[in-house]
Protein backbone atom coordinates (compact mmCIF):
# COMPACT_ATOMS: atom_id res chain seq x y z
CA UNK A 1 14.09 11.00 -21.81
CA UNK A 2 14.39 10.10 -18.00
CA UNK A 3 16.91 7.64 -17.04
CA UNK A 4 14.72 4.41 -15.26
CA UNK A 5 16.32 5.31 -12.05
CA UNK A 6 15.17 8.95 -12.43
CA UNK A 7 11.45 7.91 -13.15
CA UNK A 8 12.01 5.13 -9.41
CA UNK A 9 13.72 7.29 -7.27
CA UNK A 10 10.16 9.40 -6.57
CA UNK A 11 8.49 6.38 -5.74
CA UNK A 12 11.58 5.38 -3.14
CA UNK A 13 11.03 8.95 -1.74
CA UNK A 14 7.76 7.96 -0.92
CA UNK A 15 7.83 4.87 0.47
CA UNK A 16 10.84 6.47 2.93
CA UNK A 17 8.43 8.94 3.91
CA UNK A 18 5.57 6.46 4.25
CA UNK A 19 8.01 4.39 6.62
CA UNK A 20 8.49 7.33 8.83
CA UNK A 21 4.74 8.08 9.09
CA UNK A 22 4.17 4.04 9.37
CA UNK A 23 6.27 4.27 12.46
CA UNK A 24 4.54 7.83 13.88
CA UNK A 25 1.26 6.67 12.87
CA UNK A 26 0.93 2.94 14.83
CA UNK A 27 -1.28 2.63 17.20
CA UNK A 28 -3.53 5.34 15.63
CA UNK A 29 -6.36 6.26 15.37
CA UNK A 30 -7.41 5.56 19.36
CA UNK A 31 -10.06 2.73 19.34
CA UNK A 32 -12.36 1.79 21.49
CA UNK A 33 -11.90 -1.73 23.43
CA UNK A 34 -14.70 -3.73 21.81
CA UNK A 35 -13.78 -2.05 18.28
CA UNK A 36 -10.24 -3.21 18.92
CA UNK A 37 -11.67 -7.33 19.44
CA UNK A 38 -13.50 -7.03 16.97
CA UNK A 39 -10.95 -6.20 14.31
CA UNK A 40 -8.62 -8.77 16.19
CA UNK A 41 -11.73 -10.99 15.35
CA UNK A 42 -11.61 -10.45 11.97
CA UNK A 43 -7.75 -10.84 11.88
CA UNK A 44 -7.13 -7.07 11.39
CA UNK A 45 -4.41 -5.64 13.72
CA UNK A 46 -6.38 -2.23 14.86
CA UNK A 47 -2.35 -0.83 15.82
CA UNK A 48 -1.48 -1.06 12.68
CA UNK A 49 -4.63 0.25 10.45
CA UNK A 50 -2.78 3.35 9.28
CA UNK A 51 0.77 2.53 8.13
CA UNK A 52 -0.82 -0.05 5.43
CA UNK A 53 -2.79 3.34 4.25
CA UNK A 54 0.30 4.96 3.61
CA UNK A 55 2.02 2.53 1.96
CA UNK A 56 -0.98 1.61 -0.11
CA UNK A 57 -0.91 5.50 -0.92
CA UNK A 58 2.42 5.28 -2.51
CA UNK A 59 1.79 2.20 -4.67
CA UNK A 60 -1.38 3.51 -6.14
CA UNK A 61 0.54 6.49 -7.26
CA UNK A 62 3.53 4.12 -8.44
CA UNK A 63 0.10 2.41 -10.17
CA UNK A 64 -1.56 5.48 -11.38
CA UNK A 65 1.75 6.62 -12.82
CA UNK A 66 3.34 3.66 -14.54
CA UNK A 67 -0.09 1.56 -14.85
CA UNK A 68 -2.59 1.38 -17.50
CA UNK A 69 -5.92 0.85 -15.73
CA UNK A 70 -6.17 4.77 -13.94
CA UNK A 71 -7.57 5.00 -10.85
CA UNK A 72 -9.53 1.08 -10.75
CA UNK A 73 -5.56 0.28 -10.84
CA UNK A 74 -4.74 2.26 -8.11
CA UNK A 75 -7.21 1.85 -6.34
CA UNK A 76 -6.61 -2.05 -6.46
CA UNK A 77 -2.33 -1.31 -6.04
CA UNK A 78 -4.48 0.58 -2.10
CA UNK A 79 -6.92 -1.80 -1.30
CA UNK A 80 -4.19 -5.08 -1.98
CA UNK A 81 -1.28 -3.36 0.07
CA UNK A 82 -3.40 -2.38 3.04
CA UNK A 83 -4.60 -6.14 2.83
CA UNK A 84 -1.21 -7.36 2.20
CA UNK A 85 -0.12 -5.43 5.00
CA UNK A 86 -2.57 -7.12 7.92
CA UNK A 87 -1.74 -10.53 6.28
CA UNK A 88 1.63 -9.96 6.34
CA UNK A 89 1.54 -9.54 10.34
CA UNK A 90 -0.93 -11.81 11.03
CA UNK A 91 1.63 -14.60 8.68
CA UNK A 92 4.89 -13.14 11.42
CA UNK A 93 2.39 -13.83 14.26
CA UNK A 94 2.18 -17.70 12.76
CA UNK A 95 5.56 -17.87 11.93
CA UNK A 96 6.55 -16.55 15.06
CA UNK A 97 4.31 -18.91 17.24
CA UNK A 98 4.76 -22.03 14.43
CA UNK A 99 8.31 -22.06 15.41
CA UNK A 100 8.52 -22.29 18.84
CA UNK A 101 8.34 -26.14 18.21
CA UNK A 102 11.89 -25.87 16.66
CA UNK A 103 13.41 -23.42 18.78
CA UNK A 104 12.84 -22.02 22.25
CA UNK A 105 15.54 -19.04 20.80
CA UNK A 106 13.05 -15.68 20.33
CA UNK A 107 15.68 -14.55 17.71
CA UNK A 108 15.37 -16.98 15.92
CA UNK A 109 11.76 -16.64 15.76
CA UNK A 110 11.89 -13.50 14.99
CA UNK A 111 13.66 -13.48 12.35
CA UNK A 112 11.76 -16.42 10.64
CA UNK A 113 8.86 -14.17 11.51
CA UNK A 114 10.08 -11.14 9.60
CA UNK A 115 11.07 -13.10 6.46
CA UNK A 116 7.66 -14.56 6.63
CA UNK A 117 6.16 -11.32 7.20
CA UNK A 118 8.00 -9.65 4.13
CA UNK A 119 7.35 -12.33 1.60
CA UNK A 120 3.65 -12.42 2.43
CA UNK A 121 3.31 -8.27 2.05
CA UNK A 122 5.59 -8.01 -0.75
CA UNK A 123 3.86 -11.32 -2.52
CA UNK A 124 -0.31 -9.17 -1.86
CA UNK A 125 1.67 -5.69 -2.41
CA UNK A 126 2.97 -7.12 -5.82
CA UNK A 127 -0.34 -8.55 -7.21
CA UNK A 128 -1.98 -4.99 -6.27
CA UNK A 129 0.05 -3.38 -8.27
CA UNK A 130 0.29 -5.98 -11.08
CA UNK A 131 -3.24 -5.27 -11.37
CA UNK A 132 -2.82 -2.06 -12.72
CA UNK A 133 0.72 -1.88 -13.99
CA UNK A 134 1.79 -4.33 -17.54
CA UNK A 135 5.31 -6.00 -16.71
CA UNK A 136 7.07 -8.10 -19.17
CA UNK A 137 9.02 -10.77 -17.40
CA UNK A 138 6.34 -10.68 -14.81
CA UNK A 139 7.27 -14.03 -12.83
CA UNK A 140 11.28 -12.59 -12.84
CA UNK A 141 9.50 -9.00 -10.58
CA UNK A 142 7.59 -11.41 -8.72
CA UNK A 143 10.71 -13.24 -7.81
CA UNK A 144 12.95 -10.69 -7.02
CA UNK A 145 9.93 -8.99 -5.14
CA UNK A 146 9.36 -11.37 -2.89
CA UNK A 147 13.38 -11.69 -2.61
CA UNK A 148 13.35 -8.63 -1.55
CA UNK A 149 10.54 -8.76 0.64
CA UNK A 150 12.16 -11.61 2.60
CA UNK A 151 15.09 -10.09 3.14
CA UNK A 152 14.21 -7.05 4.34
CA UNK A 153 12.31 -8.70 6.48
CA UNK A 154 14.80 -10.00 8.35
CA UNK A 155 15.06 -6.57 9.97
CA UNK A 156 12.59 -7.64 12.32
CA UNK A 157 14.82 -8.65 15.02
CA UNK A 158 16.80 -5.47 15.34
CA UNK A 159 13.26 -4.01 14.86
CA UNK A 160 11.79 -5.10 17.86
CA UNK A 161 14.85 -4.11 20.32
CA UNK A 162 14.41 -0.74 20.98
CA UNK A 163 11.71 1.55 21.48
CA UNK A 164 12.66 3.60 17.62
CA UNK A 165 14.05 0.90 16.07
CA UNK A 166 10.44 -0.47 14.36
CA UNK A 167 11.60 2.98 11.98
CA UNK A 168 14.23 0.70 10.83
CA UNK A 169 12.12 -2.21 8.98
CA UNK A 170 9.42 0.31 8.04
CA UNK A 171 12.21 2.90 6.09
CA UNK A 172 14.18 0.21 5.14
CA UNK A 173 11.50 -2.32 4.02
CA UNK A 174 8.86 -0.32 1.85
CA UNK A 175 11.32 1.47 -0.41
CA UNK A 176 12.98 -1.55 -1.04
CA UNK A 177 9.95 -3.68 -2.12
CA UNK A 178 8.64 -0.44 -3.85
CA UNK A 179 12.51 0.18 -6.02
CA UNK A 180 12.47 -3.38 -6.58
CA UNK A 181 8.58 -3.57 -8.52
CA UNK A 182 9.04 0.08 -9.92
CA UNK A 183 12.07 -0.67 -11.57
CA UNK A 184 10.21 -3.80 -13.02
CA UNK A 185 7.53 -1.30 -14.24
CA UNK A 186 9.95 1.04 -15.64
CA UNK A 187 11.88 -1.19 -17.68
CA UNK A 188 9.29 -3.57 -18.36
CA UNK A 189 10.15 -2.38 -22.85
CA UNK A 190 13.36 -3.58 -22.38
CA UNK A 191 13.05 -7.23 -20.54
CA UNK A 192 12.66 -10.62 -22.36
């Protein structure tokens, strides 16, 4: 029988990977100017259409594999994260601009931005997959899910120095928030 950290560490593999292609993948596919206002319209960042694909990818597998609704659970673990991922931007954006009435300081903003960012993509991210996958202890995953979330979210400063350094949050980020609800899935027997 498979330890529980033998049965997450697949699903952290993937989310690393989907962080790198996150990062190579913004700003595609090439859209056309009105298509871009449009989805801008509609509150959907059209840079970032493609890295919420792959990280919905790997939580539909983590819901296909450790769920018990088949593919209407991961298909609801895709459709929530990709979601979860333009709300999650468009609640830094708020945060980020919200702020500015308590400090001029764009690091600070930033980082309340990021930790506002996190909690609302790991908080849609978590209820995708909930959908699909039983967890006992359910509101103790959400917790430490959206813990996690936050925190990791705090990368966003160091994020949003350098021209690579957007890697960083993406590869740091989604494997956490993905280790953190797949261990809650694979141990879900053994919690209160």
């Amino acid at each position: 029988m498979a330890t529980p950290l033998r049965k997450i560490i697949p699903f952290v593999i993937a989310a690393l990977v989907s962080g790198i292609l996150s990062y190579a993948t913004e700003g595609m596919p090439r859209l056309s100017h009105e298509l871009q206002a449009q989805l801008t319209s509609y509150f959907i960042n059209p840079q970032l259409l493609l890295p919420g694909v792959w990280y919905g990818l790997v939580l539909a597998g983590l819901a296909w594999i450790l769920g018990a609704r088949g593919i209407l659970g991961a298909i609801a673990a895709l459709v929530m994260t990709w979601v979860g991922w333009q709300l999650a931007v468009q609640a830094g954006i708020v945060a980020f601009d919200r702020f500015a009435a308590v400090t001029p300081d764009e690091t600070t903003r930033l980082t309340v931005a990021g930790a506002a960012g996190g909690l609302v993509g790991a908080f849609i991210s978590f209820v995708g997959v909930r959908l699909g996958v039983p967890m006992k202890g359910t509101f103790l995953a959400l917790i430490a899910t959206l813990i996690v979330g936050a925190v990791f979210g705090l990368l966003l400063p160091w994020s949003s120095t350098r021209q690579s350094a957007g890697l960083l949050l993406y590869a740091a980020w989604q494997p956490a928030v993905t280790a953190t609800m797949a261990w809650f899935a694979v141990v879900r027997r053994k919690l209160v």
